[in-house]
C-alpha atoms as a PDB file:
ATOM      1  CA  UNK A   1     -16.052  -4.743 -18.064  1.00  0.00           C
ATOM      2  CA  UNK A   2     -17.996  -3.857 -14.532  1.00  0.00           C
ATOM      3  CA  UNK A   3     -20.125  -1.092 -14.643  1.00  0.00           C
ATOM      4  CA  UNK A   4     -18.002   0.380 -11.936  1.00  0.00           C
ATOM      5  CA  UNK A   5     -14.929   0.220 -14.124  1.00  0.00           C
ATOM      6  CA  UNK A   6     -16.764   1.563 -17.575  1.00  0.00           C
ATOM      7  CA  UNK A   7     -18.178   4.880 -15.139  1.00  0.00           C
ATOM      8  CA  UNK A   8     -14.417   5.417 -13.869  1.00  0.00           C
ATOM      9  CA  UNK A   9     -12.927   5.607 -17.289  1.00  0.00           C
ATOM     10  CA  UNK A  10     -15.487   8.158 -18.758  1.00  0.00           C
ATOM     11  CA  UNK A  11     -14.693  10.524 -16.194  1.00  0.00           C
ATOM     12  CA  UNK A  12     -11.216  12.230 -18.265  1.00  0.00           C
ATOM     13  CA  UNK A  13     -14.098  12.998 -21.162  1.00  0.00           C
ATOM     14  CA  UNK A  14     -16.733  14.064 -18.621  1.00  0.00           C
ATOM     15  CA  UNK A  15     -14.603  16.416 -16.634  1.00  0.00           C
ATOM     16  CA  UNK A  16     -13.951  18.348 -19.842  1.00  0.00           C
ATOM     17  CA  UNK A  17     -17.171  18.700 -20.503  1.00  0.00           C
ATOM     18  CA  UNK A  18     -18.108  20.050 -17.250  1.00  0.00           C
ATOM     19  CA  UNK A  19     -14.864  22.565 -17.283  1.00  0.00           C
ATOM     20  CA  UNK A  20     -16.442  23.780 -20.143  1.00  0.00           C
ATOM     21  CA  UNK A  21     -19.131  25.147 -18.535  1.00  0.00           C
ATOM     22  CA  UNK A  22     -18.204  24.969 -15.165  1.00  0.00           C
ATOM     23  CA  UNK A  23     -14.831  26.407 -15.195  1.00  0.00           C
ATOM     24  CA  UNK A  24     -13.842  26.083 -11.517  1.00  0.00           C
ATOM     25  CA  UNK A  25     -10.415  26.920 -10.139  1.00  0.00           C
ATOM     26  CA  UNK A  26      -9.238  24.610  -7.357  1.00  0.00           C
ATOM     27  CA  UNK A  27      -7.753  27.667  -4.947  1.00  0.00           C
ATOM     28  CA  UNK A  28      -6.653  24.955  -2.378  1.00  0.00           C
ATOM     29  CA  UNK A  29      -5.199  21.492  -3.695  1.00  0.00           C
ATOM     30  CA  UNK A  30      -6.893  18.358  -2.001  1.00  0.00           C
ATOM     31  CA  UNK A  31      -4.729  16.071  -0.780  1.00  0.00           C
ATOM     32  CA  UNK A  32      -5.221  12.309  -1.371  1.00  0.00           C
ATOM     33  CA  UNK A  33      -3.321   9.243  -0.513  1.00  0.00           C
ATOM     34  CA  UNK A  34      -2.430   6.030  -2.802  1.00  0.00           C
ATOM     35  CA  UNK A  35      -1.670   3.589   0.315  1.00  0.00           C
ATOM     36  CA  UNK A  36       0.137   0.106  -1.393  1.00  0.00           C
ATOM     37  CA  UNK A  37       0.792  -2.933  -0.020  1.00  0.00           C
ATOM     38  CA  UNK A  38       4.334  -4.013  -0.737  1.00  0.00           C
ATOM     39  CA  UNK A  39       5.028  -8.026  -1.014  1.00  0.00           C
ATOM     40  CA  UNK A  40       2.727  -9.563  -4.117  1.00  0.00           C
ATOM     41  CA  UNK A  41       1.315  -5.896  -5.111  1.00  0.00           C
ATOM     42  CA  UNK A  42       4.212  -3.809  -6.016  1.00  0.00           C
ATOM     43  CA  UNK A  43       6.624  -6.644  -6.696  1.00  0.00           C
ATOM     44  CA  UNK A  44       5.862 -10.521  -7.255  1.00  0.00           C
ATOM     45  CA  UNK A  45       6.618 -13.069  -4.056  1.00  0.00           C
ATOM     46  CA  UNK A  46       8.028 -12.056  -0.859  1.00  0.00           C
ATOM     47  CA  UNK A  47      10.545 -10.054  -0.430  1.00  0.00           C
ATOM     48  CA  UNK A  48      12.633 -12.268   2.260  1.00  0.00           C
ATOM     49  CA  UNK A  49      12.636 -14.704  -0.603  1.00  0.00           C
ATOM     50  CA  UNK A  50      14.831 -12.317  -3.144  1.00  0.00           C
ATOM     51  CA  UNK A  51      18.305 -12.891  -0.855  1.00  0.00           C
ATOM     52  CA  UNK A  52      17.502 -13.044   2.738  1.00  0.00           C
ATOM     53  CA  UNK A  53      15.831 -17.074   2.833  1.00  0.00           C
ATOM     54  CA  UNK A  54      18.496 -18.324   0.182  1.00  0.00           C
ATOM     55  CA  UNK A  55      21.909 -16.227   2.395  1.00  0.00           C
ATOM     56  CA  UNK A  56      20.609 -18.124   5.342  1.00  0.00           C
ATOM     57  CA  UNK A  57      20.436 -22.001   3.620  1.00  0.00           C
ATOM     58  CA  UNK A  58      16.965 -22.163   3.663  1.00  0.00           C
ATOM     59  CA  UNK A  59      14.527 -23.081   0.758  1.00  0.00           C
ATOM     60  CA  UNK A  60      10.783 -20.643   0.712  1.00  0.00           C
ATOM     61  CA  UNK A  61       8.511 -23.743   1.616  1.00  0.00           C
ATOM     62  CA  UNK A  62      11.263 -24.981   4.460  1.00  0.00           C
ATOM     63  CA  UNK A  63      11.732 -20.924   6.079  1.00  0.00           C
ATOM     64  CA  UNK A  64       7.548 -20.374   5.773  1.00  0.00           C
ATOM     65  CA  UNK A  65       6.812 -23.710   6.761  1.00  0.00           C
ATOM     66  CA  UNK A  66       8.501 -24.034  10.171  1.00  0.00           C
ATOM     67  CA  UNK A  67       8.224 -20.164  11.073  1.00  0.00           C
ATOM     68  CA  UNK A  68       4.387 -21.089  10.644  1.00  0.00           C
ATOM     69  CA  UNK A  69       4.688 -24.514  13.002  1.00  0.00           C
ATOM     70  CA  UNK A  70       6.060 -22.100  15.888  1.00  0.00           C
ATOM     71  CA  UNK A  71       3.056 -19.763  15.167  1.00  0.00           C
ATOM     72  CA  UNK A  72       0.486 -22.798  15.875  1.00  0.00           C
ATOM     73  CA  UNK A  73       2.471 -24.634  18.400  1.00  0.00           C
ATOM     74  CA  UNK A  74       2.993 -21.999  20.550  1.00  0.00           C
ATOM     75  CA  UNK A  75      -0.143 -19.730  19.435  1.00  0.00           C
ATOM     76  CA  UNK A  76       1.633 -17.054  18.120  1.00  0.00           C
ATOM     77  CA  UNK A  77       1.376 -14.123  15.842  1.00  0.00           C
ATOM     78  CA  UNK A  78       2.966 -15.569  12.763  1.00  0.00           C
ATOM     79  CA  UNK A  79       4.539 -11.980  12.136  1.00  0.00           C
ATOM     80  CA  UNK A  80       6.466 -11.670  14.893  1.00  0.00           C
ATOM     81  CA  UNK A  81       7.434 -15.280  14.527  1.00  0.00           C
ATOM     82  CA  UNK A  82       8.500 -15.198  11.260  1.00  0.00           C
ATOM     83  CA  UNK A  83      10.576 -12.111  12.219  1.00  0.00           C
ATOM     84  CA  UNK A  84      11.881 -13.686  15.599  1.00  0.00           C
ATOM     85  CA  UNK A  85      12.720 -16.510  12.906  1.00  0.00           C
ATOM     86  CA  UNK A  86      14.929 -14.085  11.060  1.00  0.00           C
ATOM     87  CA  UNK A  87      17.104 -12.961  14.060  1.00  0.00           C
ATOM     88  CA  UNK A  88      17.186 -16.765  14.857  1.00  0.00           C
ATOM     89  CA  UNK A  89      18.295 -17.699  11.672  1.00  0.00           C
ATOM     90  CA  UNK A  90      21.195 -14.952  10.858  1.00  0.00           C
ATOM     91  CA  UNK A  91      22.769 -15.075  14.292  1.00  0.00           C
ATOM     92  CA  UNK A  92      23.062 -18.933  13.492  1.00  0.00           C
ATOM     93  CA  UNK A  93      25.012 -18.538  10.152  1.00  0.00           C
ATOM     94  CA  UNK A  94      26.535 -15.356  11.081  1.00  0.00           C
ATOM     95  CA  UNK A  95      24.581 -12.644   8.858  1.00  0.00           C
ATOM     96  CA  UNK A  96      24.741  -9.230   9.522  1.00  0.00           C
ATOM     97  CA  UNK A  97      21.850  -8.154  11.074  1.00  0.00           C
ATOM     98  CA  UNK A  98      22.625  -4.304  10.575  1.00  0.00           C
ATOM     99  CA  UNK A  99      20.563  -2.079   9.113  1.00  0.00           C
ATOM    100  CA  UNK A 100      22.624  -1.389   6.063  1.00  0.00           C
ATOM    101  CA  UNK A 101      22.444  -5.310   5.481  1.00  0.00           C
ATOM    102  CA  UNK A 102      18.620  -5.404   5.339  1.00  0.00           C
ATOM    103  CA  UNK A 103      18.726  -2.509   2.594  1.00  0.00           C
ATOM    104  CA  UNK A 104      20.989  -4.256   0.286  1.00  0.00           C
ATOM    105  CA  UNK A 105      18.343  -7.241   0.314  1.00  0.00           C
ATOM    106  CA  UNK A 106      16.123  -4.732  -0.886  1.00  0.00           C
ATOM    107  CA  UNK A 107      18.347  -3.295  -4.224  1.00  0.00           C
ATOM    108  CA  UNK A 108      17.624  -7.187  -5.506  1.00  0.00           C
ATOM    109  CA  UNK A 109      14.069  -6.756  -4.923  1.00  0.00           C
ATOM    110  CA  UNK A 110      12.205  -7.195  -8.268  1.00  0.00           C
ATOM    111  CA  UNK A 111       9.167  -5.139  -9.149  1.00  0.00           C
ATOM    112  CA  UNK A 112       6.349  -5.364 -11.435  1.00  0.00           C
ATOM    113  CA  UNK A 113       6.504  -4.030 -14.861  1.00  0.00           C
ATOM    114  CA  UNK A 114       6.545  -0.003 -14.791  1.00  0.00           C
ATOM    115  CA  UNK A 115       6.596   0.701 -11.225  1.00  0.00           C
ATOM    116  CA  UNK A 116       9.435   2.838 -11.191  1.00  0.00           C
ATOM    117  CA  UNK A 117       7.875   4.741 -13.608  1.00  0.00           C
ATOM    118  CA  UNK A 118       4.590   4.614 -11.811  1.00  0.00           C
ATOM    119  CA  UNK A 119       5.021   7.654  -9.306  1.00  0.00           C
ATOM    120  CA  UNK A 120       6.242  10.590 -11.373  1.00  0.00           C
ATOM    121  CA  UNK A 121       3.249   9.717 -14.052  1.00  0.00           C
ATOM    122  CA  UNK A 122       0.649   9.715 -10.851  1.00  0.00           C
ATOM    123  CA  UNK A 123       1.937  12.970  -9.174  1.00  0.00           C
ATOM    124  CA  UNK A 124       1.707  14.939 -12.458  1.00  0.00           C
ATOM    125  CA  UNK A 125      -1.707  13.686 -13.404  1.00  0.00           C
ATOM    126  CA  UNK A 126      -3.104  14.104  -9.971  1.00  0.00           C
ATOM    127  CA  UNK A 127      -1.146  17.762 -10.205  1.00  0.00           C
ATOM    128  CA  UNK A 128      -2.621  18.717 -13.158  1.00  0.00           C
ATOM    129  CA  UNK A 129      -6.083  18.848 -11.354  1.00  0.00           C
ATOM    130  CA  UNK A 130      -4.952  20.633  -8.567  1.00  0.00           C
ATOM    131  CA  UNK A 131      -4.540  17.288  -6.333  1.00  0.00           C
ATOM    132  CA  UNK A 132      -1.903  16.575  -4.017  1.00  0.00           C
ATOM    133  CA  UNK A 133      -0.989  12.755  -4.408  1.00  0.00           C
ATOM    134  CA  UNK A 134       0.700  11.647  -1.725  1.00  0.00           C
ATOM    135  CA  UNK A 135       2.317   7.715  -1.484  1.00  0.00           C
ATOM    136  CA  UNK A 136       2.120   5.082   1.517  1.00  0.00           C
ATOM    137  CA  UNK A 137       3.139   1.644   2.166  1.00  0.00           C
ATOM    138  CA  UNK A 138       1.322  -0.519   4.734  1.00  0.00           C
ATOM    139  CA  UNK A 139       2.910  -4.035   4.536  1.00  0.00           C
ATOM    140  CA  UNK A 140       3.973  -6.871   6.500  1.00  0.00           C
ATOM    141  CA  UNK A 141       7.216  -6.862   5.055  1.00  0.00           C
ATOM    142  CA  UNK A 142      10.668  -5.780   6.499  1.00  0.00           C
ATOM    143  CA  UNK A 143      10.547  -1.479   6.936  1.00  0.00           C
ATOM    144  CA  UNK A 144      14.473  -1.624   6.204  1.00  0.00           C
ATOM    145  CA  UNK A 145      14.671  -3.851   3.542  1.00  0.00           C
ATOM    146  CA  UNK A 146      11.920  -2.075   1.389  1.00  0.00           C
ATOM    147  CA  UNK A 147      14.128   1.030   2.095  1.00  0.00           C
ATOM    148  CA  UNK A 148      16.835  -0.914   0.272  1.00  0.00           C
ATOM    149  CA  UNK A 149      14.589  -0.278  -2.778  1.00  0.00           C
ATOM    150  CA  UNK A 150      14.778   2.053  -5.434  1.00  0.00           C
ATOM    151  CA  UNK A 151      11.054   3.318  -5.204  1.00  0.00           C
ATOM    152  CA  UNK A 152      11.883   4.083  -1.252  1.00  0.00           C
ATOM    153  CA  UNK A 153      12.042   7.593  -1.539  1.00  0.00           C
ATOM    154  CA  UNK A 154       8.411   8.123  -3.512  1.00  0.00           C
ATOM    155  CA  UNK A 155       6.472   7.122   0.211  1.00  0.00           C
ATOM    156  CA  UNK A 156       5.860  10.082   2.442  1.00  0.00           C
ATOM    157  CA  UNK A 157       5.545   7.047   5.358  1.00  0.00           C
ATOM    158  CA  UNK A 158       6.406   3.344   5.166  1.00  0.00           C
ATOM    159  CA  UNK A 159       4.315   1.768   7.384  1.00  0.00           C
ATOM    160  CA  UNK A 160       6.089  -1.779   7.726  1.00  0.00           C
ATOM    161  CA  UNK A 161       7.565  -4.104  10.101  1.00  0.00           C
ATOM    162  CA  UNK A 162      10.725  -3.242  11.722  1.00  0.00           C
ATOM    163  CA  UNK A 163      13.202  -4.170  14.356  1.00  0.00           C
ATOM    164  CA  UNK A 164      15.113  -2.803  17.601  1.00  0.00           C
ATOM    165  CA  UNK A 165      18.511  -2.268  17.303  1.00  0.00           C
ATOM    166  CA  UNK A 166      21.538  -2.253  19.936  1.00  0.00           C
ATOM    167  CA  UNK A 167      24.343   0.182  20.469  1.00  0.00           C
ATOM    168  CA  UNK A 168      26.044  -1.097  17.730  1.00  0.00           C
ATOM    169  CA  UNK A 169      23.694  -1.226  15.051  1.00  0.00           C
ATOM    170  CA  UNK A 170      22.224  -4.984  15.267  1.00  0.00           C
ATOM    171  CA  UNK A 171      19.064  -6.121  15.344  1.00  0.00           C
ATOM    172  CA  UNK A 172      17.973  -7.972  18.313  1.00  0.00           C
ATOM    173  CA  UNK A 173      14.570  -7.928  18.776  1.00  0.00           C
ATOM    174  CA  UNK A 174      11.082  -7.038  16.686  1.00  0.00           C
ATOM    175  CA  UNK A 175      10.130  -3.103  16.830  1.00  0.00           C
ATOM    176  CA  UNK A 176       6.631  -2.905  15.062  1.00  0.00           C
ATOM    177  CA  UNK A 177       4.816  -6.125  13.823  1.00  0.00           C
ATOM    178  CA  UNK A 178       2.306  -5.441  11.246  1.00  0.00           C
ATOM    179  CA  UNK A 179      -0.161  -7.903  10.622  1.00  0.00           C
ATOM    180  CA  UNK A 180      -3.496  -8.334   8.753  1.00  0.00           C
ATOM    181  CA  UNK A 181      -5.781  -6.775  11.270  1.00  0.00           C
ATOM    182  CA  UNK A 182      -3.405  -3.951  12.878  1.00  0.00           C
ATOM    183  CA  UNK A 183      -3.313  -2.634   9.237  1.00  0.00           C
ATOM    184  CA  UNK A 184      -6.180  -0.863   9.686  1.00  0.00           C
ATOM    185  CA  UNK A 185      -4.199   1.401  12.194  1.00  0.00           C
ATOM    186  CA  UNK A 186      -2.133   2.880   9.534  1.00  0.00           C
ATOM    187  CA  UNK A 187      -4.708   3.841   7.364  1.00  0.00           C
ATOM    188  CA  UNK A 188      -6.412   5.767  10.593  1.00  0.00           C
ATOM    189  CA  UNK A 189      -2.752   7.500  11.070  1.00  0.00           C
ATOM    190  CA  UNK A 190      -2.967   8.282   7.626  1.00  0.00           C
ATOM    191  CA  UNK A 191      -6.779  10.168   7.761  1.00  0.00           C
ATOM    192  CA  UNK A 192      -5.368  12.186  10.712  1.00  0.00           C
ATOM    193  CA  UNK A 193      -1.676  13.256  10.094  1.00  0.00           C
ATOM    194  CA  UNK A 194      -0.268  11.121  12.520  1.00  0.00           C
ATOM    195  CA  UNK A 195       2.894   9.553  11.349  1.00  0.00           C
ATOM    196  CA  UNK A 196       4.400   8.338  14.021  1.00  0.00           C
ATOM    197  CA  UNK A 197       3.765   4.592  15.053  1.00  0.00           C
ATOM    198  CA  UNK A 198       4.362   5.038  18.455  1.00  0.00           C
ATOM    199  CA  UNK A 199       2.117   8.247  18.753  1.00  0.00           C
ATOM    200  CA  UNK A 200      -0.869   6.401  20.324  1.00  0.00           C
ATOM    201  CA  UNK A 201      -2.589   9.280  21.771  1.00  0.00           C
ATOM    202  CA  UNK A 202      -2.740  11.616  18.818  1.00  0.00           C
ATOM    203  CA  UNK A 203      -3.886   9.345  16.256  1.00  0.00           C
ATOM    204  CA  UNK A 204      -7.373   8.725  19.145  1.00  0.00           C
ATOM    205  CA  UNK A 205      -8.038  12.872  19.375  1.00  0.00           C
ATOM    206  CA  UNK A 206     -11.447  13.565  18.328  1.00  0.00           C
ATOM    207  CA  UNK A 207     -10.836  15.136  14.600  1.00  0.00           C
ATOM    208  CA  UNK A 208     -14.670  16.291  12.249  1.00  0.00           C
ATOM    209  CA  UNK A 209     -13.666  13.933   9.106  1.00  0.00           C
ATOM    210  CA  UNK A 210     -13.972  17.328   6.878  1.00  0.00           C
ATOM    211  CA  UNK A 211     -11.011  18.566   8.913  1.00  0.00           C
ATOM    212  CA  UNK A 212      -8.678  15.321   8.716  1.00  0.00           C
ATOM    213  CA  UNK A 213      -5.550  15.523   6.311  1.00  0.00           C
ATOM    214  CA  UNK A 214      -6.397  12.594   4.234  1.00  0.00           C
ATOM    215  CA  UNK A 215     -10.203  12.172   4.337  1.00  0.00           C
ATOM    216  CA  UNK A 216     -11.216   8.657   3.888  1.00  0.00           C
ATOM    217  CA  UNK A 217     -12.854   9.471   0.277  1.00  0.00           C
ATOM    218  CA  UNK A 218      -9.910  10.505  -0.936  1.00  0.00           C
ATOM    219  CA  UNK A 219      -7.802   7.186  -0.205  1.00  0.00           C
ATOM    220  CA  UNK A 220      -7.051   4.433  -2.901  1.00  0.00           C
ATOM    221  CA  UNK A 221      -5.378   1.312  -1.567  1.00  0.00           C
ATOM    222  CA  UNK A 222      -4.346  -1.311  -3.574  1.00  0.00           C
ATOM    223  CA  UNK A 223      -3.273  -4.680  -1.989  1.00  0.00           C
ATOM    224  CA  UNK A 224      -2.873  -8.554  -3.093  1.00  0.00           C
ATOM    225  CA  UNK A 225      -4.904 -10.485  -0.599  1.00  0.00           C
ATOM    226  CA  UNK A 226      -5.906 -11.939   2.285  1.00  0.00           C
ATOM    227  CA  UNK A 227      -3.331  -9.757   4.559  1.00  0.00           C
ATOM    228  CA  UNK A 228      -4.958  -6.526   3.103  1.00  0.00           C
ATOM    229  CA  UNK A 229      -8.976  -7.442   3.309  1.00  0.00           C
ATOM    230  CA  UNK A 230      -9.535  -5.382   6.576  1.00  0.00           C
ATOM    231  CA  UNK A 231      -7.981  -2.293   4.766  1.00  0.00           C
ATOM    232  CA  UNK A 232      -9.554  -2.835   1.987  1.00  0.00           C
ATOM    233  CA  UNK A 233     -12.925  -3.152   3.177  1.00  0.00           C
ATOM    234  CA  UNK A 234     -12.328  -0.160   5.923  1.00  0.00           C
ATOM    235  CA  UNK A 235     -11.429   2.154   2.680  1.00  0.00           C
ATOM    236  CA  UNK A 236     -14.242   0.924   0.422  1.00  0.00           C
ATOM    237  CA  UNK A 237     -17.156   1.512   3.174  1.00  0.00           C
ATOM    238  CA  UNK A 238     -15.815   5.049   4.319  1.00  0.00           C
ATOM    239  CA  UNK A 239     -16.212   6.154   0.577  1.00  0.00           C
ATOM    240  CA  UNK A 240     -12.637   5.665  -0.582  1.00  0.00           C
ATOM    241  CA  UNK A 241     -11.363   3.242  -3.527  1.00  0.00           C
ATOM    242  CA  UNK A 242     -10.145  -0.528  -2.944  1.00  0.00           C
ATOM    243  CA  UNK A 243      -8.277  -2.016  -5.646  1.00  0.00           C
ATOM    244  CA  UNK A 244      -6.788  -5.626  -5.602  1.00  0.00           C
ATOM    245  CA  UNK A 245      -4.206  -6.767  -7.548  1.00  0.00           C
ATOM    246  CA  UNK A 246      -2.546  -9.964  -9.071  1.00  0.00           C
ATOM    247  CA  UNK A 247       0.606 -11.431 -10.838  1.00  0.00           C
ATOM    248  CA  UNK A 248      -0.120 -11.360 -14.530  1.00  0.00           C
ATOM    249  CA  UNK A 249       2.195 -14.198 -14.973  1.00  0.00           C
ATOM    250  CA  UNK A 250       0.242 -16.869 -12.738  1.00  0.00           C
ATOM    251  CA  UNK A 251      -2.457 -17.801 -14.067  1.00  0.00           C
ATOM    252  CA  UNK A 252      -6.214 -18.033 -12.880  1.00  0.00           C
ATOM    253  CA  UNK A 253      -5.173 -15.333 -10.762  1.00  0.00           C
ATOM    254  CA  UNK A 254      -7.754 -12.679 -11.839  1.00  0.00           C
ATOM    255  CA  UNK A 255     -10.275 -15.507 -10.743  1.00  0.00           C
ATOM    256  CA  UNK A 256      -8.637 -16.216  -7.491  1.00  0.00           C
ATOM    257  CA  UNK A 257      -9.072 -12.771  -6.129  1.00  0.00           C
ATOM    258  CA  UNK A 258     -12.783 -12.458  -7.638  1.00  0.00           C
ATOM    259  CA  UNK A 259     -14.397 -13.004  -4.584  1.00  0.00           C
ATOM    260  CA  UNK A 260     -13.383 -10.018  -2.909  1.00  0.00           C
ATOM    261  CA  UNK A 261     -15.715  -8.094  -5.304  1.00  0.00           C
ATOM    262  CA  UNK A 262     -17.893 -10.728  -4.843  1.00  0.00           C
ATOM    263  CA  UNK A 263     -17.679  -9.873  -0.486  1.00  0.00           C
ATOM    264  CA  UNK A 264     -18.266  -6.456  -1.548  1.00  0.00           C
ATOM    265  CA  UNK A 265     -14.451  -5.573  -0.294  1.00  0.00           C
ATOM    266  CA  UNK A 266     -12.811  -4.093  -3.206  1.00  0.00           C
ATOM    267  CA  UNK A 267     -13.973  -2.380  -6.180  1.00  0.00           C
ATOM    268  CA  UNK A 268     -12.143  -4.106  -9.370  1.00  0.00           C
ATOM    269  CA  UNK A 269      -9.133  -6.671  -9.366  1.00  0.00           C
ATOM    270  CA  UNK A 270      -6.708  -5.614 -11.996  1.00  0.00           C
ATOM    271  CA  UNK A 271      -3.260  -7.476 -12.994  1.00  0.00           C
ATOM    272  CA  UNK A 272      -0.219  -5.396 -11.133  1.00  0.00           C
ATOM    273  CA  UNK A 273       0.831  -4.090 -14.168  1.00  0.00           C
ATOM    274  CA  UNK A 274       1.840  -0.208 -13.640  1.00  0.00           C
ATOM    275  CA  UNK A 275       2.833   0.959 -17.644  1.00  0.00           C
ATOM    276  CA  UNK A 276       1.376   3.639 -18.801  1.00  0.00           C
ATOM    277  CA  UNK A 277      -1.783   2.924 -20.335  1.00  0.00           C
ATOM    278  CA  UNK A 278      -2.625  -0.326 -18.275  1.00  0.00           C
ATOM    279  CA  UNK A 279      -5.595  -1.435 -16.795  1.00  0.00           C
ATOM    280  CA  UNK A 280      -4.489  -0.355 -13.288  1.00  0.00           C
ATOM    281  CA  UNK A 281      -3.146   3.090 -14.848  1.00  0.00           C
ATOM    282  CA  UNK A 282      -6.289   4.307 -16.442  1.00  0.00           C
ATOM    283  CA  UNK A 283      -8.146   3.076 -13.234  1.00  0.00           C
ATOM    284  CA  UNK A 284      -6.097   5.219 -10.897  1.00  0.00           C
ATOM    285  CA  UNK A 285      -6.469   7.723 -13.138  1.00  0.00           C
ATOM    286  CA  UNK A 286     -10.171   7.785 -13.683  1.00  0.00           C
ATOM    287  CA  UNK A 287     -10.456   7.740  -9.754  1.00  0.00           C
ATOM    288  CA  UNK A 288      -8.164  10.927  -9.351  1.00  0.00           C
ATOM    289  CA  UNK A 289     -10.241  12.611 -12.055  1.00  0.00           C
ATOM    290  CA  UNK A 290     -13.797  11.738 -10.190  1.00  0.00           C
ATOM    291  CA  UNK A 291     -11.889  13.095  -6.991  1.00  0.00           C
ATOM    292  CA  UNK A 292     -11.655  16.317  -8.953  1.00  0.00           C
ATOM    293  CA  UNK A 293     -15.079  16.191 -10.607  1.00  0.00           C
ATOM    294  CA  UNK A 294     -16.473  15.935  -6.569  1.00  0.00           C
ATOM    295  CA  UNK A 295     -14.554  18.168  -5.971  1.00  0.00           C
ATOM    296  CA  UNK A 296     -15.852  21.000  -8.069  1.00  0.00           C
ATOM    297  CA  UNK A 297     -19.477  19.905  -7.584  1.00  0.00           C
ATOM    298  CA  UNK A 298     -19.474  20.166  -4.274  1.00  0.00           C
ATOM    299  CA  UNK A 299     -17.732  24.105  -4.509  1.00  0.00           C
ATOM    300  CA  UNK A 300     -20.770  24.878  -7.250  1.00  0.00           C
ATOM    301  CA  UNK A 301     -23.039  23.874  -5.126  1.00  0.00           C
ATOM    302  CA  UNK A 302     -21.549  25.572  -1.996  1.00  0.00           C
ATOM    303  CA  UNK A 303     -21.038  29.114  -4.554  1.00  0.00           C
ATOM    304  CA  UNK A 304     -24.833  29.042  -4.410  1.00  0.00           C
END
């Protein structure tokens, strides 16, 4: 166990102790986000793989593999090929390309063990020390199929790729296109209040970090890889929490994801297992519960 981890995980116990003496009451409730990555950290694979790749007659390595040759032939953003592939591909076997058509290709979605559960467990604990938890996703995914899901309504903002649609409801052409570096973006929109994607002027005001919404200390993000290193390591060096996650059922994947501690880009890889009582739960936790312990040092200190 890191030293980082064994500090978190003390801080329930220490927090009572502190009360004790201490006993502070939080007049204002902080507000801080839990920003996720979707594909590979809140369910396993990709999520064009669960029904959209197989309606369309492709295999995973065939649909990946050529959407990636038009990306390096024609120096491309591999996003907005891989969506332009999409569009290409349902037109040519006559998919619906409505909205409503994306969402059901989210209900088959799989997630990992005890996500569902996940968000109701996280609000009350964060609640319980006068915290405000509030959910994002920030993923290179499909926007409308992850609002197929049945965890779509726990996000205050999913920050995903979407299209343009026509007078009649079809998609015809990308919208946003969210890849590994314009990530970063979100989590800015995020630390000011800005929800809108299109809102570029707002989200570039001047704001004192004290003042922001969502101050960068008070952000945990918790992504799968290489996609999610820039938002990782932008969290971890403003004083927030980076946590990288893996499938539990592949294995040596703990040790694939190691070097990001290594980098210095995340804090603790933990299998994406979201039970109660998990790794990843108690972490979380122990995070929300130093947020508080902060919180009510620094208000002490200011008393004096």
């Amino acid at each position: 166990m890191s030293r980082f981890f064994a500090k978190i995980i003390q801080f329930p116990a220490k927090i009572r102790t502190f009360e004790r003496y201490f006993p502070i009451i939080m007049d204002k409730k902080t507000t801080v986000a839990l920003i996720y990555d979707f594909d590979g950290t809140l369910s396993p694979g990709n999520m064009q793989e669960y029904d959209f790749i197989p309606a369309v007659g492709k295999s995973n390595k065939e649909f990946w593999h050529d959407s990636s040759e038009i990306a390096r032939q024609q120096d491309a953003d591999p996003i907005l090929t891989y969506m332009a592939k999409m569009i290409r591909e349902a037109r040519s076997t006559g998919l619906s390309l409505k909205r409503e058509a994306f969402r059901e290709s989210g209900r088959k979605i799989r997630l990992y063990p005890g996500v569902q559960e996940w968000f109701s467990r996280m609000n009350a604990y964060a609640a319980r020390r006068g915290i405000e938890l509030l959910h994002y996703i920030n993923s290179s995914g499909i926007k409308e199929i992850i609002e197929g899901t049945p965890i779509a309504g726990e996000f205050k903002k999913i920050y995903a790729c979407s299209f343009l649609y026509d007078i009649d409801g079809v998609a015809y052409w990308p919208g946003v296109a969210v890849n590994y570096t314009n990530k970063t973006q979100f989590i800015y929109k995020i630390n000011k209040g800005v929800e809108p994607v299109w809102d570029c002027k707002l989200v570039n005001r001047y704001i004192p970090e004290h003042e922001r919404p969502v101050q960068f200390r008070h952000m945990i993000y918790i992504g799968d890889g290489t996609t999610d290193i820039p938002c990782m390591k932008l969290v971890k060096s403003q004083g927030g929490h980076s946590i990288a996650v893996y499938n539990p059922e592949v294995k040596n994947g703990r040790k694939e994801l190691a070097q990001l501690i290594r980098d210095n880009r995340v804090h603790r890889v933990c299998p994406a297992d979201y039970t109660d009582g998990s790794e990843l739960d108690t972490l979380v936790k122990g995070i929300l519960s130093k947020i508080e312990a902060d919180l009510n040092l620094e208000r002490l200190i200011d008393e004096k």
